[in-house]
PDB file of N, CA and C in Angstrom:
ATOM      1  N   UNK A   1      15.902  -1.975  15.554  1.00  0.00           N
ATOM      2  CA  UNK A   1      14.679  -1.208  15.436  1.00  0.00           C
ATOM      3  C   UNK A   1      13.692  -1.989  14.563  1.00  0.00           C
ATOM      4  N   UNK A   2      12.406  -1.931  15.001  1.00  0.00           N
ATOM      5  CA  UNK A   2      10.960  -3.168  14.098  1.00  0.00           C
ATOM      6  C   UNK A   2      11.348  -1.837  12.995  1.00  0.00           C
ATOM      7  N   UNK A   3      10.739  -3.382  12.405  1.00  0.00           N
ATOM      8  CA  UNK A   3      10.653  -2.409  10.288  1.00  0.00           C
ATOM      9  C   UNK A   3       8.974  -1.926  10.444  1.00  0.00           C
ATOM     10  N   UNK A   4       8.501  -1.197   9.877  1.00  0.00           N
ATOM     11  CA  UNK A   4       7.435  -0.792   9.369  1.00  0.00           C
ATOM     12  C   UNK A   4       6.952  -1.545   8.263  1.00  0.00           C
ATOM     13  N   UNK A   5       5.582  -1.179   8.215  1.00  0.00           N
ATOM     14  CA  UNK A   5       4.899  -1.855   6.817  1.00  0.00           C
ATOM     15  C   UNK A   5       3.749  -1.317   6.252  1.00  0.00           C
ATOM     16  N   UNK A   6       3.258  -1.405   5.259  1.00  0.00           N
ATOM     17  CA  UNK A   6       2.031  -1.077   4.617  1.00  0.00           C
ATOM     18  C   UNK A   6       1.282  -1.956   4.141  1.00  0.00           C
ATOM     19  N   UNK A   7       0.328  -2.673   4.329  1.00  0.00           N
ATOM     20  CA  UNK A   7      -0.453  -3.729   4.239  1.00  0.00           C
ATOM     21  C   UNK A   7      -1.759  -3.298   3.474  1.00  0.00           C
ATOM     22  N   UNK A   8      -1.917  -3.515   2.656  1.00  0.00           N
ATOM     23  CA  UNK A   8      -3.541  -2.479   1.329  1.00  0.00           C
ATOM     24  C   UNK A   8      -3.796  -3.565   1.329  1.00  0.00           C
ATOM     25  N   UNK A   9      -4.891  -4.175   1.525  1.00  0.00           N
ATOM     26  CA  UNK A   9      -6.018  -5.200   0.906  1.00  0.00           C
ATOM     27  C   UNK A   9      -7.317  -4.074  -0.115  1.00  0.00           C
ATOM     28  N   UNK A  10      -7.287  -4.562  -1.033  1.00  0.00           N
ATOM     29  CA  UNK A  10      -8.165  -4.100  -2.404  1.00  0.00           C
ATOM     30  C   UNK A  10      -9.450  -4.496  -2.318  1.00  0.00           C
ATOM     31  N   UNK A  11     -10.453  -4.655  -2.120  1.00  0.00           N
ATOM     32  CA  UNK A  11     -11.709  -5.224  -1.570  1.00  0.00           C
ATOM     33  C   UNK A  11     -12.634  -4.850  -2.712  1.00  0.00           C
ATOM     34  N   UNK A  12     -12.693  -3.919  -3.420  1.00  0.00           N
ATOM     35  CA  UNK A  12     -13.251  -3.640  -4.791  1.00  0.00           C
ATOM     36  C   UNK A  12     -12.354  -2.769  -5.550  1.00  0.00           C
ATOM     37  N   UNK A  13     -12.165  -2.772  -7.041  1.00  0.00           N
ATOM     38  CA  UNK A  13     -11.678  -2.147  -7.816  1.00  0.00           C
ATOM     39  C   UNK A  13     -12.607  -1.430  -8.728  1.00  0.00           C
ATOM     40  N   UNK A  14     -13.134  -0.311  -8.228  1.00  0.00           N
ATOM     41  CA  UNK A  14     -14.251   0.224  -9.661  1.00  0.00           C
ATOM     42  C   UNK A  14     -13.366   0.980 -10.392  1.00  0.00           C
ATOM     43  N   UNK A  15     -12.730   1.615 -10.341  1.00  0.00           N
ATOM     44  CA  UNK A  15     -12.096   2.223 -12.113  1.00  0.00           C
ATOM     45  C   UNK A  15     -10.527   2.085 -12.113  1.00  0.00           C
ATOM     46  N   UNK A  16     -10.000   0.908 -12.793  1.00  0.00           N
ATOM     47  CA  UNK A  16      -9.087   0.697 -12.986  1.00  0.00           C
ATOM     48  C   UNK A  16      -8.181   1.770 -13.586  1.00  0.00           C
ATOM     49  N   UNK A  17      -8.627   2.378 -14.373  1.00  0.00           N
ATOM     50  CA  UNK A  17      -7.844   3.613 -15.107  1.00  0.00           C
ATOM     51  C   UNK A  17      -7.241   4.818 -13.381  1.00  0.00           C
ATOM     52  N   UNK A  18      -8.240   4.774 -12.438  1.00  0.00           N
ATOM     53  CA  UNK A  18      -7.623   5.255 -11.739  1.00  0.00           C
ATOM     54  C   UNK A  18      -6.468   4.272 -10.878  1.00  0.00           C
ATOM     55  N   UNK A  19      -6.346   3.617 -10.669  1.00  0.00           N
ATOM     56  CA  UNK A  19      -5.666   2.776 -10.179  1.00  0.00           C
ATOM     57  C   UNK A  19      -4.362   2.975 -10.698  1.00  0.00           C
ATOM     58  N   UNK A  20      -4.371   2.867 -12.238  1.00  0.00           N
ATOM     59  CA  UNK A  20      -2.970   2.981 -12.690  1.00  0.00           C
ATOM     60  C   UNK A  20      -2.570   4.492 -12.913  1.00  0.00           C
ATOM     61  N   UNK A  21      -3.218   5.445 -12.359  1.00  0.00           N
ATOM     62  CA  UNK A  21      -2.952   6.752 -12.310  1.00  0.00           C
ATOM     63  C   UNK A  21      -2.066   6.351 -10.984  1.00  0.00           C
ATOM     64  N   UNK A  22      -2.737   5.965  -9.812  1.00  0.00           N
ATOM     65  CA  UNK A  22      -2.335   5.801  -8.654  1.00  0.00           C
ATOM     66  C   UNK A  22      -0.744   5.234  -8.677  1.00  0.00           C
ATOM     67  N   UNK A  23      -0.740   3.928  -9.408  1.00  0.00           N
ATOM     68  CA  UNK A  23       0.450   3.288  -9.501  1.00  0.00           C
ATOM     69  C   UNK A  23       1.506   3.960  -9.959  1.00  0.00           C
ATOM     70  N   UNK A  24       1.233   4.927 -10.987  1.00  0.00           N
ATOM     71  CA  UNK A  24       2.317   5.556 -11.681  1.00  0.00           C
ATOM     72  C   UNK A  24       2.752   6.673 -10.820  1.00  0.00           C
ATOM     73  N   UNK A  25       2.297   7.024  -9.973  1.00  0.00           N
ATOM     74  CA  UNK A  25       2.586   7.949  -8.970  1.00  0.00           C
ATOM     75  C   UNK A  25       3.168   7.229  -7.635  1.00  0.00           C
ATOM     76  N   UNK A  26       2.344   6.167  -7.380  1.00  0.00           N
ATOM     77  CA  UNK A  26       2.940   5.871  -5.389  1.00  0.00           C
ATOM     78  C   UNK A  26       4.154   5.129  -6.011  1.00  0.00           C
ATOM     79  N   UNK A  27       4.532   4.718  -6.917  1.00  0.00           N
ATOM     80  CA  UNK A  27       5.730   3.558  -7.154  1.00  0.00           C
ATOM     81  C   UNK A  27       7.115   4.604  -6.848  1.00  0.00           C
ATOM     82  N   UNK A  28       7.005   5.931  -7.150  1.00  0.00           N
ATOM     83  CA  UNK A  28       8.193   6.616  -6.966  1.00  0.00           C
ATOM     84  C   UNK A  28       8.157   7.038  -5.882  1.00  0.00           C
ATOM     85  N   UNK A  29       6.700   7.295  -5.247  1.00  0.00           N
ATOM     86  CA  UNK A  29       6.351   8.135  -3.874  1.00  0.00           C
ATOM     87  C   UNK A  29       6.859   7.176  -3.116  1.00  0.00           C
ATOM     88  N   UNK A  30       6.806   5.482  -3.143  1.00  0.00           N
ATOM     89  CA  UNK A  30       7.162   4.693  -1.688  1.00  0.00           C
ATOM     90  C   UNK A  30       8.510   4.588  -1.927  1.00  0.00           C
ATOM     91  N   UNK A  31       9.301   4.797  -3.335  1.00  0.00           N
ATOM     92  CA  UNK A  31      10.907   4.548  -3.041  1.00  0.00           C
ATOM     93  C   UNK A  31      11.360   5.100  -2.432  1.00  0.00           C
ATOM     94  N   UNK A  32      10.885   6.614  -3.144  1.00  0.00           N
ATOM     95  CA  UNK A  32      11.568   7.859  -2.108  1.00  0.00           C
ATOM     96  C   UNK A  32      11.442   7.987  -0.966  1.00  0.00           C
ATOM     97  N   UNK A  33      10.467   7.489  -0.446  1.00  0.00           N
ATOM     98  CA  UNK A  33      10.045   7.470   1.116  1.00  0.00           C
ATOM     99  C   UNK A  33      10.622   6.036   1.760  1.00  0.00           C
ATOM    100  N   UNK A  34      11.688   5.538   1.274  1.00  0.00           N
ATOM    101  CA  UNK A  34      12.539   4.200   1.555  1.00  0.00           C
ATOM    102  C   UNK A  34      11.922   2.562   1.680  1.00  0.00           C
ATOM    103  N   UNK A  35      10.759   2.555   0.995  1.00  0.00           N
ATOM    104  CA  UNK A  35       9.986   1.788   0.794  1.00  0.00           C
ATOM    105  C   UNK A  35      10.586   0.417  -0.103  1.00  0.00           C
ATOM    106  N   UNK A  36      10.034  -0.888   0.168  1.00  0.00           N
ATOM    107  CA  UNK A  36      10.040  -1.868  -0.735  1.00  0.00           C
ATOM    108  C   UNK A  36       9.323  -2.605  -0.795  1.00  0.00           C
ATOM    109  N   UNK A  37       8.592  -2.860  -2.112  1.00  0.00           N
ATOM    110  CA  UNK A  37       7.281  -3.734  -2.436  1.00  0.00           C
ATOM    111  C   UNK A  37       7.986  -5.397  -2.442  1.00  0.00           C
ATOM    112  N   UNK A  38       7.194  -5.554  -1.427  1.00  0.00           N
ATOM    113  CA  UNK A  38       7.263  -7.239  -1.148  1.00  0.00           C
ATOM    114  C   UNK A  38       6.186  -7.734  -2.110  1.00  0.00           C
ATOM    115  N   UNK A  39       4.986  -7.529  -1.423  1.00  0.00           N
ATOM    116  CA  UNK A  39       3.904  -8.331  -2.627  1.00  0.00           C
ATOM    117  C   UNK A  39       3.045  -7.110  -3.495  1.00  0.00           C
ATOM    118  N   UNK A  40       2.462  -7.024  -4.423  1.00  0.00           N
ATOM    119  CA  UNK A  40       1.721  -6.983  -5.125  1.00  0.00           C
ATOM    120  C   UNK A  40       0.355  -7.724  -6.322  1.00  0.00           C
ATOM    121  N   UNK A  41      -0.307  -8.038  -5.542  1.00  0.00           N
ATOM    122  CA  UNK A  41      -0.819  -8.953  -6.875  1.00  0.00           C
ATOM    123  C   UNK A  41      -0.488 -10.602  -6.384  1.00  0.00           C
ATOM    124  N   UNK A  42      -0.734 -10.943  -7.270  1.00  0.00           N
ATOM    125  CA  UNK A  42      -0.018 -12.634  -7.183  1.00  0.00           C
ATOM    126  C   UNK A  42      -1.225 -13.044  -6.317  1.00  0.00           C
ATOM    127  N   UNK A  43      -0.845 -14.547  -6.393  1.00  0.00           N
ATOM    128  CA  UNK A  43      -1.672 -15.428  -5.768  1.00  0.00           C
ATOM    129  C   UNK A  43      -2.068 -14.919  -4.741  1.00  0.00           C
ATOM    130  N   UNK A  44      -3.505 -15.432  -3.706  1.00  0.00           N
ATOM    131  CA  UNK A  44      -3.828 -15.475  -2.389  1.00  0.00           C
ATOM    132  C   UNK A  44      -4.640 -16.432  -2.611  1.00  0.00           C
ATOM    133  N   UNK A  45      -4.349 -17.232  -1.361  1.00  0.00           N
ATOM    134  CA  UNK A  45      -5.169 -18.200  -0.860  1.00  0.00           C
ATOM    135  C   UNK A  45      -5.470 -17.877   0.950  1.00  0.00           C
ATOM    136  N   UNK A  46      -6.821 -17.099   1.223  1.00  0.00           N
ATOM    137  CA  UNK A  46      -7.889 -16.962   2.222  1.00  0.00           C
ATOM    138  C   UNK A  46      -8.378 -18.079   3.278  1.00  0.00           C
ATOM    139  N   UNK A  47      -8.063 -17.898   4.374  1.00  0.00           N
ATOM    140  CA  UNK A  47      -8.349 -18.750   5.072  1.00  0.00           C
ATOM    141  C   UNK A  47      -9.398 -17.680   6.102  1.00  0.00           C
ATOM    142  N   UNK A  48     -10.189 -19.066   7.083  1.00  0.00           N
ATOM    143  CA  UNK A  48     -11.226 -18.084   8.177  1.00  0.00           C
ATOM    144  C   UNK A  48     -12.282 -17.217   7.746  1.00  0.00           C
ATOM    145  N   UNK A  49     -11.738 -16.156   7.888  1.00  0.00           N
ATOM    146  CA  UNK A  49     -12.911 -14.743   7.486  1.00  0.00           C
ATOM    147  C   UNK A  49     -12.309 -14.286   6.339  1.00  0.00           C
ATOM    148  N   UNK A  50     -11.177 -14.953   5.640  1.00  0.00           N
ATOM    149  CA  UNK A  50     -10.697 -13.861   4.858  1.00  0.00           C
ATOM    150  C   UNK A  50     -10.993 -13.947   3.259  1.00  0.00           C
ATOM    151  N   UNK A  51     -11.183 -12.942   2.680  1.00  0.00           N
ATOM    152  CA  UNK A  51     -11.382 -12.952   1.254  1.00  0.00           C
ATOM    153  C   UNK A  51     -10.055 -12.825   0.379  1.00  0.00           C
ATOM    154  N   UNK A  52     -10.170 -13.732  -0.854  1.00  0.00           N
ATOM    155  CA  UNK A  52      -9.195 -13.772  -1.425  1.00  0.00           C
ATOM    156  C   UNK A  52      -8.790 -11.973  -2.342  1.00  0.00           C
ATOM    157  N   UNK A  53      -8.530 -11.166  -1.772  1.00  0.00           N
ATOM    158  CA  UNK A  53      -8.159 -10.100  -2.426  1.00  0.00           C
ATOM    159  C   UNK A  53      -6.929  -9.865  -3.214  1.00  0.00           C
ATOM    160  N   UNK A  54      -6.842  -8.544  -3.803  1.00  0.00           N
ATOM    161  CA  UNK A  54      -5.595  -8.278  -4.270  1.00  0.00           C
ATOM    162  C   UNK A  54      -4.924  -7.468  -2.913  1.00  0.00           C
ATOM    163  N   UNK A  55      -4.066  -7.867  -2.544  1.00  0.00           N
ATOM    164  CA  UNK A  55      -3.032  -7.838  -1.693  1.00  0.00           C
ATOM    165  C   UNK A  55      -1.415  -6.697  -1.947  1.00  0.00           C
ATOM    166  N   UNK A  56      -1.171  -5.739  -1.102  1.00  0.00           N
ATOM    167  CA  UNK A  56       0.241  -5.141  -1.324  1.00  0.00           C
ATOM    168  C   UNK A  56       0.969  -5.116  -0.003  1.00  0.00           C
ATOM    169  N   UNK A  57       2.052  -5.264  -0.161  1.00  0.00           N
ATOM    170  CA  UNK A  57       3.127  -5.480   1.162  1.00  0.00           C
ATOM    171  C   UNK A  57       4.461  -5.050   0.860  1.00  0.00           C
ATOM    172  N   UNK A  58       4.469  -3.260   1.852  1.00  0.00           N
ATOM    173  CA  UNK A  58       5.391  -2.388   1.681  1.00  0.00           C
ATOM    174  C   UNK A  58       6.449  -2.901   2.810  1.00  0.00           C
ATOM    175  N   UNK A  59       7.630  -2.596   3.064  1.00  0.00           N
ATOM    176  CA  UNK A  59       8.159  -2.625   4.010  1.00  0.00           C
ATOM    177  C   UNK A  59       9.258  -1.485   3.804  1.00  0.00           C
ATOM    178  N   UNK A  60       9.518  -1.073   4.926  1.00  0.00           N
ATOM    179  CA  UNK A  60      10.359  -0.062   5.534  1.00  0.00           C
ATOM    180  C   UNK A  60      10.929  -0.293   6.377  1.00  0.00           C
ATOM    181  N   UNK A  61      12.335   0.815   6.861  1.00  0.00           N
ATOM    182  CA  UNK A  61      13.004   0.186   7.784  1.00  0.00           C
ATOM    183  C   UNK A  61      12.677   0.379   9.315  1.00  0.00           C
ATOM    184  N   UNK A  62      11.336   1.361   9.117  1.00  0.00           N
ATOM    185  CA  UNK A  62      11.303   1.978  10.644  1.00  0.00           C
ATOM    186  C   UNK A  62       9.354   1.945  10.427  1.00  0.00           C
ATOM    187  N   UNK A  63       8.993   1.214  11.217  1.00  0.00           N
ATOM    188  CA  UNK A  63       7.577   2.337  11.328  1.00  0.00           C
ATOM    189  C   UNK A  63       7.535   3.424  11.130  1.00  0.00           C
ATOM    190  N   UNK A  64       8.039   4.578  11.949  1.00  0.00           N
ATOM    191  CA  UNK A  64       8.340   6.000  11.585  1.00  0.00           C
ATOM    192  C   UNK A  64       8.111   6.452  10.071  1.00  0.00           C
ATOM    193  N   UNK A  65       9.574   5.809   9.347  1.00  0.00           N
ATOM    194  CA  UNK A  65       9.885   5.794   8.092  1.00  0.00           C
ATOM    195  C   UNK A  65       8.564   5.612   7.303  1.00  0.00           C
ATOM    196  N   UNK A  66       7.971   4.284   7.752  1.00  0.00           N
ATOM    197  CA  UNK A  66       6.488   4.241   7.035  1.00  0.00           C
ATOM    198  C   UNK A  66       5.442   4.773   6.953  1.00  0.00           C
ATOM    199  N   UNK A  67       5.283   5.703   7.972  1.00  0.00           N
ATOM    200  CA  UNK A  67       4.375   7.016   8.809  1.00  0.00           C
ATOM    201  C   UNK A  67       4.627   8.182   7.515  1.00  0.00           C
ATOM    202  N   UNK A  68       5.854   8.674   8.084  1.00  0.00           N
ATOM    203  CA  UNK A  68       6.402   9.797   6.979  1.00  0.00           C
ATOM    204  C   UNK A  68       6.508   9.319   5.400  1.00  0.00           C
ATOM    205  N   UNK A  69       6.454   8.432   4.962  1.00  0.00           N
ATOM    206  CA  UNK A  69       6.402   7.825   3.807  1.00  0.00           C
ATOM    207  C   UNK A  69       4.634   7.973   3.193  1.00  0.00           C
ATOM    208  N   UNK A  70       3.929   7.423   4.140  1.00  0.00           N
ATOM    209  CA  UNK A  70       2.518   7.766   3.599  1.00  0.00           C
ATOM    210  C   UNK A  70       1.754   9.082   4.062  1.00  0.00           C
ATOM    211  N   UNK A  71       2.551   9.976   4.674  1.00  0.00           N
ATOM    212  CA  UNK A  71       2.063  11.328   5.128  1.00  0.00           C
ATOM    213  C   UNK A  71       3.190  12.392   3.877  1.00  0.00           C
ATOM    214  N   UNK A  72       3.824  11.956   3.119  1.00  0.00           N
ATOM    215  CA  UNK A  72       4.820  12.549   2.308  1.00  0.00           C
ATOM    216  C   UNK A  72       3.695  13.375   0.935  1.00  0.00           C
ATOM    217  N   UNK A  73       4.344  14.355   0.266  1.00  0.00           N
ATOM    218  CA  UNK A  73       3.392  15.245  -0.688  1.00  0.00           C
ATOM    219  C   UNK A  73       3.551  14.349  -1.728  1.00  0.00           C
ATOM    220  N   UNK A  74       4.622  13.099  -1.673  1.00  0.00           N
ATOM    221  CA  UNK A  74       4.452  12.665  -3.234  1.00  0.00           C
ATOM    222  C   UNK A  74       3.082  11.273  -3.333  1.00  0.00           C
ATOM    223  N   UNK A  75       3.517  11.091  -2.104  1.00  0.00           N
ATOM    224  CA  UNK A  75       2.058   9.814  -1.618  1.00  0.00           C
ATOM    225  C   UNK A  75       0.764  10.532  -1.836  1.00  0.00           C
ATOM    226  N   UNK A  76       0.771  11.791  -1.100  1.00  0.00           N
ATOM    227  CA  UNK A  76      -0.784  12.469  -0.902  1.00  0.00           C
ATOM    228  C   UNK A  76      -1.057  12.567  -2.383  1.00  0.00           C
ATOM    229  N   UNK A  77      -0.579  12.829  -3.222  1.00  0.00           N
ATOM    230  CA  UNK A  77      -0.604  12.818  -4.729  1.00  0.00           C
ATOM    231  C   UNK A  77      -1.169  11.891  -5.194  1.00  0.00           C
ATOM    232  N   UNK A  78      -0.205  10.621  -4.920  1.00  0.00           N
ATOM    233  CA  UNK A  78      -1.195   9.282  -5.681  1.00  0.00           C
ATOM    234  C   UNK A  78      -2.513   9.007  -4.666  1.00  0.00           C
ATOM    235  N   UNK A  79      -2.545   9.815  -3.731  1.00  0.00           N
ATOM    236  CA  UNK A  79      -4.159   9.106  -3.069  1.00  0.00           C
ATOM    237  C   UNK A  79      -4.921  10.077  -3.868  1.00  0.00           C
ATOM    238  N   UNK A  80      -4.727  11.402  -4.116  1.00  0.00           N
ATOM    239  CA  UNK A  80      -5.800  12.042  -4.975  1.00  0.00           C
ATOM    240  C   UNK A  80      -5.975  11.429  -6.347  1.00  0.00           C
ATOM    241  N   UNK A  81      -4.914  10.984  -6.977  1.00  0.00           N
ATOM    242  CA  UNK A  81      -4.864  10.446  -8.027  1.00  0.00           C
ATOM    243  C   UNK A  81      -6.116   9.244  -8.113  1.00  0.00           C
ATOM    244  N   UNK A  82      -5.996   8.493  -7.028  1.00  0.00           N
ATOM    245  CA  UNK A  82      -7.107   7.311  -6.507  1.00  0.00           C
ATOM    246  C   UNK A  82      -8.137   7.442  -6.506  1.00  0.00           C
ATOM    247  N   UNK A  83      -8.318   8.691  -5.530  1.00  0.00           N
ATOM    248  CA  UNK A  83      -9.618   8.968  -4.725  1.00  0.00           C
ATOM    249  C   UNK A  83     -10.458   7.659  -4.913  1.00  0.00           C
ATOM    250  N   UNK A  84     -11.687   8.192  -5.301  1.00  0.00           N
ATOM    251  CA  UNK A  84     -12.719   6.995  -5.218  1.00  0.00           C
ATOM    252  C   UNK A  84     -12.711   5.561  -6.073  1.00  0.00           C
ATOM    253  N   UNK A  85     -11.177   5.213  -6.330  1.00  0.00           N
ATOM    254  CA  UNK A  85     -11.166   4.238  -7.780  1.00  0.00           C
ATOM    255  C   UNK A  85     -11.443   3.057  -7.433  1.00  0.00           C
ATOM    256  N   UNK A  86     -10.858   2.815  -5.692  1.00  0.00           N
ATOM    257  CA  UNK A  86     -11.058   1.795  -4.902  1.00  0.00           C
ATOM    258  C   UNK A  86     -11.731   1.096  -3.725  1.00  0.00           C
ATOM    259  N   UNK A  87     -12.121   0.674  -2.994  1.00  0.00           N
ATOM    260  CA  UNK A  87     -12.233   0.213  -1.705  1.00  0.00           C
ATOM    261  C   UNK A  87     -11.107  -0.845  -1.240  1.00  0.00           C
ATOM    262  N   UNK A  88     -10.255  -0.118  -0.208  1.00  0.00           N
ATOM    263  CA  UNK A  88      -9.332  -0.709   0.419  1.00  0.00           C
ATOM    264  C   UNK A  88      -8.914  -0.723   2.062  1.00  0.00           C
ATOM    265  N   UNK A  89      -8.542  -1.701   2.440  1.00  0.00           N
ATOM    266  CA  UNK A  89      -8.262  -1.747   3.578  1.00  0.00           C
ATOM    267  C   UNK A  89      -6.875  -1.360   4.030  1.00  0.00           C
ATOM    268  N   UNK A  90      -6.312  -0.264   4.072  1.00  0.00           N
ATOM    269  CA  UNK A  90      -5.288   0.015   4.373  1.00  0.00           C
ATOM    270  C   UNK A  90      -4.561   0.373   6.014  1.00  0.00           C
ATOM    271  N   UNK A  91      -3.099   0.069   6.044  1.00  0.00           N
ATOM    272  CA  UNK A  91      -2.828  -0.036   7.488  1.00  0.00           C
ATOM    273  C   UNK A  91      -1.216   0.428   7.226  1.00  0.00           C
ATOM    274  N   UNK A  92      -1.090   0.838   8.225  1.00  0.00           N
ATOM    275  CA  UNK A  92       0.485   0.703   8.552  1.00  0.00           C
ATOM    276  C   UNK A  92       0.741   0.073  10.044  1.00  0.00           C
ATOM    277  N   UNK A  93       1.789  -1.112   9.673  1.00  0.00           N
ATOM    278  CA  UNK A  93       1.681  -1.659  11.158  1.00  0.00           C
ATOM    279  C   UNK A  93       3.311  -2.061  11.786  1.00  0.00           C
ATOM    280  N   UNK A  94       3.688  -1.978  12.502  1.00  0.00           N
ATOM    281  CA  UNK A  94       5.108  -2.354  13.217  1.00  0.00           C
ATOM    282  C   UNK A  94       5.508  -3.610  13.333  1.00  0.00           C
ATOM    283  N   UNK A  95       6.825  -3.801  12.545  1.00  0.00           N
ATOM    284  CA  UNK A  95       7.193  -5.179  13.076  1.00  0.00           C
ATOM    285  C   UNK A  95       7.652  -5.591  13.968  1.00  0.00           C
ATOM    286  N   UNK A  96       7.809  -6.868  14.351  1.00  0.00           N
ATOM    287  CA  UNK A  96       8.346  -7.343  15.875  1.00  0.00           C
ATOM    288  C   UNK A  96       9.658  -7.407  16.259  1.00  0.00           C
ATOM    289  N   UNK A  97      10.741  -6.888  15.313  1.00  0.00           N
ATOM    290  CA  UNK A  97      11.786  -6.865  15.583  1.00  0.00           C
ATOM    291  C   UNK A  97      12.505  -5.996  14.423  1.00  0.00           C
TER     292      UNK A  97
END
């Protein structure tokens, strides 16, 4: 079965204080929802169209899993927690195997 994923590109950060409201909340919301943080942070180097952002890379074992993981009451939590703190490009997308 393809793994699932969560792919956030950060594109602006206006209030950091919300951010780490956010963090302190989705970090338990994506375990429980069978989640594992591949990247956070760290280097990027941008190629083409792309901007060097801050970067996160969830993986799961199911798309599904990753669906119900960011539709879960403990996730919806840290997005209120967020609300307007950020501009991000967020996705959930299927892997190829």
């Amino acid at each position: 079965m393809p793994k699932g994923y969560w792919v956030s590109v950060y594109r602006t950060i206006s209030d950091p204080e919300k951010l780490a409201a956010y963090n302190k909340l989705a970090g338990p919301a994506v375990k429980a929802g069978g989640g594992r943080t591949l990247v956070r942070g760290g280097r990027v180097v941008a190629h083409d169209a792309g901007i060097a952002e801050r970067t996160v890379l969830v993986e799961f074992d199911s798309f599904e899993q990753a669906v119900a993981a960011y539709e879960s009451a403990a996730y919806q939590e840290a997005l209120v927690a967020l609300s307007d703190g950020v501009e991000r490009d967020f996705r959930i997308v299927e892997g190829i195997d």
